[in-house]
N, C-alpha and C. Protein backbone atom coordinates (compact mmCIF):
# COMPACT_ATOMS: atom_id res chain seq x y z
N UNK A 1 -93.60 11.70 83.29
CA UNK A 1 -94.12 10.63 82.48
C UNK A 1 -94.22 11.07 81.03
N UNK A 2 -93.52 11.06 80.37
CA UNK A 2 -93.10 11.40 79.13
C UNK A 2 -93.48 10.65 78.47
N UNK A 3 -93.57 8.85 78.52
CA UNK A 3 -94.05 7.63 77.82
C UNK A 3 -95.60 7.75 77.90
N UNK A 4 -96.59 8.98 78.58
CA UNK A 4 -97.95 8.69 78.69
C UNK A 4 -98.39 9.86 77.71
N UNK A 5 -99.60 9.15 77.03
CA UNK A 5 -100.00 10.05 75.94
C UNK A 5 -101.46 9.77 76.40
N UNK A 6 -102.07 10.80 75.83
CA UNK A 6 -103.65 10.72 75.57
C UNK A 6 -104.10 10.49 74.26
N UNK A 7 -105.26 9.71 74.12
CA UNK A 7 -105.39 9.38 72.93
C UNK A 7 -105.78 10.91 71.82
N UNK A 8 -106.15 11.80 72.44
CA UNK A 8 -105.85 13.22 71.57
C UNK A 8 -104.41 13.32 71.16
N UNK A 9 -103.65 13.51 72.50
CA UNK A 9 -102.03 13.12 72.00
C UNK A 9 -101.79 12.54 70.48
N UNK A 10 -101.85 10.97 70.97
CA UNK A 10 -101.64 10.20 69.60
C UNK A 10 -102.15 10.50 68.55
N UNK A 11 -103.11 10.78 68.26
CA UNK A 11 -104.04 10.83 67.32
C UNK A 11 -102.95 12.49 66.49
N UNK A 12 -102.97 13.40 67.35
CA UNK A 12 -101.72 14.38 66.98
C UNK A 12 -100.46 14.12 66.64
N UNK A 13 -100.09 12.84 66.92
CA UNK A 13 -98.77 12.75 66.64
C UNK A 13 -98.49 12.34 65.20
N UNK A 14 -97.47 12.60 64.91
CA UNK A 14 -96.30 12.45 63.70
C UNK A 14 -96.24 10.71 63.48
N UNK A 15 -96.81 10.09 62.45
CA UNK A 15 -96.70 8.63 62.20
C UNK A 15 -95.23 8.47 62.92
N UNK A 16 -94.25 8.74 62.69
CA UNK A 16 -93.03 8.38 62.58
C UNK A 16 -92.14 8.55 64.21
N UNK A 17 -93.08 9.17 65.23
CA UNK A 17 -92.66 9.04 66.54
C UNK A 17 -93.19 8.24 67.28
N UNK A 18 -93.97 6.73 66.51
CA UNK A 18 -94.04 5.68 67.09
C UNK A 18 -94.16 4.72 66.60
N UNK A 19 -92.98 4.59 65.42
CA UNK A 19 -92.19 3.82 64.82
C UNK A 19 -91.33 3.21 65.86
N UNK A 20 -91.15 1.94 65.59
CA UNK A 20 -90.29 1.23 66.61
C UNK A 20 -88.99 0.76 66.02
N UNK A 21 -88.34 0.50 66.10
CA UNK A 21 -86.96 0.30 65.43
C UNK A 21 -87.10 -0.86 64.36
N UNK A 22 -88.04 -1.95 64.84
CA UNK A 22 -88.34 -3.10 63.72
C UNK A 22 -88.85 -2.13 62.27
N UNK A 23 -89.51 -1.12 62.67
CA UNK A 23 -90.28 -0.37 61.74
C UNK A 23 -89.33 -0.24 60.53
N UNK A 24 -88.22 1.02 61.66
CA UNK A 24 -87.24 1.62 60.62
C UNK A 24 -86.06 1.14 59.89
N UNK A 25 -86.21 -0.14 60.29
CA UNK A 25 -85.02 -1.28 59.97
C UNK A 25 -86.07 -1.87 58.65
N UNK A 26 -87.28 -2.07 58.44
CA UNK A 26 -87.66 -2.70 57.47
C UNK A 26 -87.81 -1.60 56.70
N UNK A 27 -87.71 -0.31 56.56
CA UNK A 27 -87.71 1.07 55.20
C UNK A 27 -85.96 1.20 54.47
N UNK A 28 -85.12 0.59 56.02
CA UNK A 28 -84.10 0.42 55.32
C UNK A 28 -83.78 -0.71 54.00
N UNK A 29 -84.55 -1.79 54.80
CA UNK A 29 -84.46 -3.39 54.13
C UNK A 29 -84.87 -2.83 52.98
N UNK A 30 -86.26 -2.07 52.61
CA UNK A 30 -86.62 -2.07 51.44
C UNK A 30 -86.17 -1.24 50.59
N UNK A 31 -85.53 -0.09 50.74
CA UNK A 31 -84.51 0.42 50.25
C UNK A 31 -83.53 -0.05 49.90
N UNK A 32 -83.08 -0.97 50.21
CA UNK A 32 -81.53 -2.44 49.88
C UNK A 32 -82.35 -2.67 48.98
N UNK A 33 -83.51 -3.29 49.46
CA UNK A 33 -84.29 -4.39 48.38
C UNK A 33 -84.64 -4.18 46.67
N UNK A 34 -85.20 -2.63 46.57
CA UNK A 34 -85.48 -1.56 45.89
C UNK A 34 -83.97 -1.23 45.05
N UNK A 35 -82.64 -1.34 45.41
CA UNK A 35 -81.55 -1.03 44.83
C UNK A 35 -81.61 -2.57 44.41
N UNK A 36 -81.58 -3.68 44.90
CA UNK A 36 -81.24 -5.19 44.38
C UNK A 36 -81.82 -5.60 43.25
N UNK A 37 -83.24 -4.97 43.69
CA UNK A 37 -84.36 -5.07 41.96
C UNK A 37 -83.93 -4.79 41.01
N UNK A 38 -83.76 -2.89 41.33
CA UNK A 38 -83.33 -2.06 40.21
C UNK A 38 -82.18 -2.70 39.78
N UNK A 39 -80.66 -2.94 40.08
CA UNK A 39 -80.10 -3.14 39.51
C UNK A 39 -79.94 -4.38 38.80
N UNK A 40 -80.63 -5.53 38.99
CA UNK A 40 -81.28 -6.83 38.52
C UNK A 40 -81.76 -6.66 37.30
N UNK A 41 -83.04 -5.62 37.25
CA UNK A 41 -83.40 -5.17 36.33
C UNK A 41 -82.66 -4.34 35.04
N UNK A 42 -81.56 -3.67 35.64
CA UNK A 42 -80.80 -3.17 34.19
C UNK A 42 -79.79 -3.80 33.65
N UNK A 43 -79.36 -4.87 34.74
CA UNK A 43 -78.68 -6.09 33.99
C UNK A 43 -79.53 -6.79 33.13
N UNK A 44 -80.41 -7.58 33.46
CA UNK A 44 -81.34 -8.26 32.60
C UNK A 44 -81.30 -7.12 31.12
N UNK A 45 -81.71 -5.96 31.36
CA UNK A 45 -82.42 -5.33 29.89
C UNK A 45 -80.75 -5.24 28.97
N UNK A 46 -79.92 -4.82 30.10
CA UNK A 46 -78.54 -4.95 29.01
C UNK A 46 -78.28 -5.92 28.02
N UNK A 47 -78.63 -7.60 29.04
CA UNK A 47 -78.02 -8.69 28.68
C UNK A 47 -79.49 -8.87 27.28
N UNK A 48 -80.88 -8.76 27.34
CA UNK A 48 -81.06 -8.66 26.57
C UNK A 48 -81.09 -7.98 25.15
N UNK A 49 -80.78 -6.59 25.40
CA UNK A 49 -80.06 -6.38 24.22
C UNK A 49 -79.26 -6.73 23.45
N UNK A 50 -77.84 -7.10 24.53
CA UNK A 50 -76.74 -7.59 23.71
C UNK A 50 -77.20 -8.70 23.05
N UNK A 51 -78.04 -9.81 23.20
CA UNK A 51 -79.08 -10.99 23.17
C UNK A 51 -79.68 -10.49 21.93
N UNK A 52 -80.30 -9.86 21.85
CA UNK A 52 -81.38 -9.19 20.94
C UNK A 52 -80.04 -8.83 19.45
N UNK A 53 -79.01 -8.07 20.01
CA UNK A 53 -78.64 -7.43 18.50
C UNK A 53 -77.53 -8.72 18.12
N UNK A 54 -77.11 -9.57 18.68
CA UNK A 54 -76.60 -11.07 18.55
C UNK A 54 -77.52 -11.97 17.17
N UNK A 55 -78.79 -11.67 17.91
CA UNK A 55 -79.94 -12.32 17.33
C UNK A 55 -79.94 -11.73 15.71
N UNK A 56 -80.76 -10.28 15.76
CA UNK A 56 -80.53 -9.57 14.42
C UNK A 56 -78.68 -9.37 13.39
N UNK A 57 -78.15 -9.65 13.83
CA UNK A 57 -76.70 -10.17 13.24
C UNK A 57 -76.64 -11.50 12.57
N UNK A 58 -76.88 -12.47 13.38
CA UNK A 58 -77.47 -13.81 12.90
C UNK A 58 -78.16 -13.99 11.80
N UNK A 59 -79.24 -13.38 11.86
CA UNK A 59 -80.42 -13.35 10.90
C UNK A 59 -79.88 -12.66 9.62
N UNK A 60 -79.72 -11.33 10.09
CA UNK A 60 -79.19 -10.62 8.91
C UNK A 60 -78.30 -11.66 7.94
N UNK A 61 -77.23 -11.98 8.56
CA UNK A 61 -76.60 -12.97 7.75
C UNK A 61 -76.64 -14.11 7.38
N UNK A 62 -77.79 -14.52 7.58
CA UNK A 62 -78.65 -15.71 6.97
C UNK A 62 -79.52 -14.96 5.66
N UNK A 63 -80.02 -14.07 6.14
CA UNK A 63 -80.96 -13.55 4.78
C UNK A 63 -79.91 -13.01 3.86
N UNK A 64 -78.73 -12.53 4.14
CA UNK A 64 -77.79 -12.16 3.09
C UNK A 64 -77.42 -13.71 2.10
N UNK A 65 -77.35 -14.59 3.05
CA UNK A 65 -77.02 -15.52 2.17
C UNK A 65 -78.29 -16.65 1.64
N UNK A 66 -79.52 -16.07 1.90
CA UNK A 66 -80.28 -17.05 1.19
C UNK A 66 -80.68 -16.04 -0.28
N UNK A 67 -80.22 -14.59 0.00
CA UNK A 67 -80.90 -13.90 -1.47
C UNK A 67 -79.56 -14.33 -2.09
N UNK A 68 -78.51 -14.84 -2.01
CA UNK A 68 -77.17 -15.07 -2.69
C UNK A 68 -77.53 -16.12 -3.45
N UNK A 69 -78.21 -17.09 -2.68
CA UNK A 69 -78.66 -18.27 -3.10
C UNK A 69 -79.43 -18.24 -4.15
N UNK A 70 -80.80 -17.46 -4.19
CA UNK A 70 -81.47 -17.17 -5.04
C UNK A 70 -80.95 -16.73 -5.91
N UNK A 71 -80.22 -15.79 -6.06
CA UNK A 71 -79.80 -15.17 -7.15
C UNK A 71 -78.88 -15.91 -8.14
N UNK A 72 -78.15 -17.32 -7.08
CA UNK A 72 -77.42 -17.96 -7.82
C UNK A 72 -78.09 -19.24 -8.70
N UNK A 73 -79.30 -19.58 -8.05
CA UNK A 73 -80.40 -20.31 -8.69
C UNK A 73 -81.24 -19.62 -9.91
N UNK A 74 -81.49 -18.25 -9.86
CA UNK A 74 -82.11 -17.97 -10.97
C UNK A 74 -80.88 -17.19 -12.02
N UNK A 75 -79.92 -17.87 -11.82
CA UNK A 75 -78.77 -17.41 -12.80
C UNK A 75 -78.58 -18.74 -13.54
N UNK A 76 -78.82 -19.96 -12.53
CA UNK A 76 -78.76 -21.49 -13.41
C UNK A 76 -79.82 -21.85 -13.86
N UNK A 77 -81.13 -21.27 -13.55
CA UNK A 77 -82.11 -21.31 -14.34
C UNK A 77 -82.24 -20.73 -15.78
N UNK A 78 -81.36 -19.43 -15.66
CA UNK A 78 -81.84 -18.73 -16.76
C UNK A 78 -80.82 -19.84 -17.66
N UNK A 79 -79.48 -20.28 -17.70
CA UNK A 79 -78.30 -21.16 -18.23
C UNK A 79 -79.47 -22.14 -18.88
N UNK A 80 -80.33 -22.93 -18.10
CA UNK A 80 -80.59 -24.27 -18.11
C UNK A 80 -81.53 -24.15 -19.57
């Protein structure tokens, strides 16, 4: 009788030698799950970067052309 334990037994035993297969099938799942995140997650931070320096490009070249502006306004000011 190999399947009979005493509760001293159990209480001695190794968590993991009465794990049942549902057990070790859900450490796998979360290990899948744990890679699906992670890599979710470094897509997202990529795509926001590329997002992010899109953004500061934009801008930049808006503020290049509003000091152009200015400068071309206080050049017809000084004329006027």
């Amino acid at each position: 009788m190999t399947n009979v334990y005493t509760l001293k037994n159990i209480n001695n035993k190794d968590n993991d030698s009465f794990k049942g297969v549902g057990q070790r099938l859900g450490a796998s799942q979360l290990n899948a799950s744990t890679t699906k995140v992670r890599s979710q997650l470094i897509s997202e931070r990529k795509s926001h970067c590329k997002n992010q320096r899109e953004l500061e490009a934009k801008y930049t070249a808006e503020i290049k052309l509003l000091k152009s502006n200015i400068k071309t306004l206080k050049r017809e000011a000084t004329l006027a």
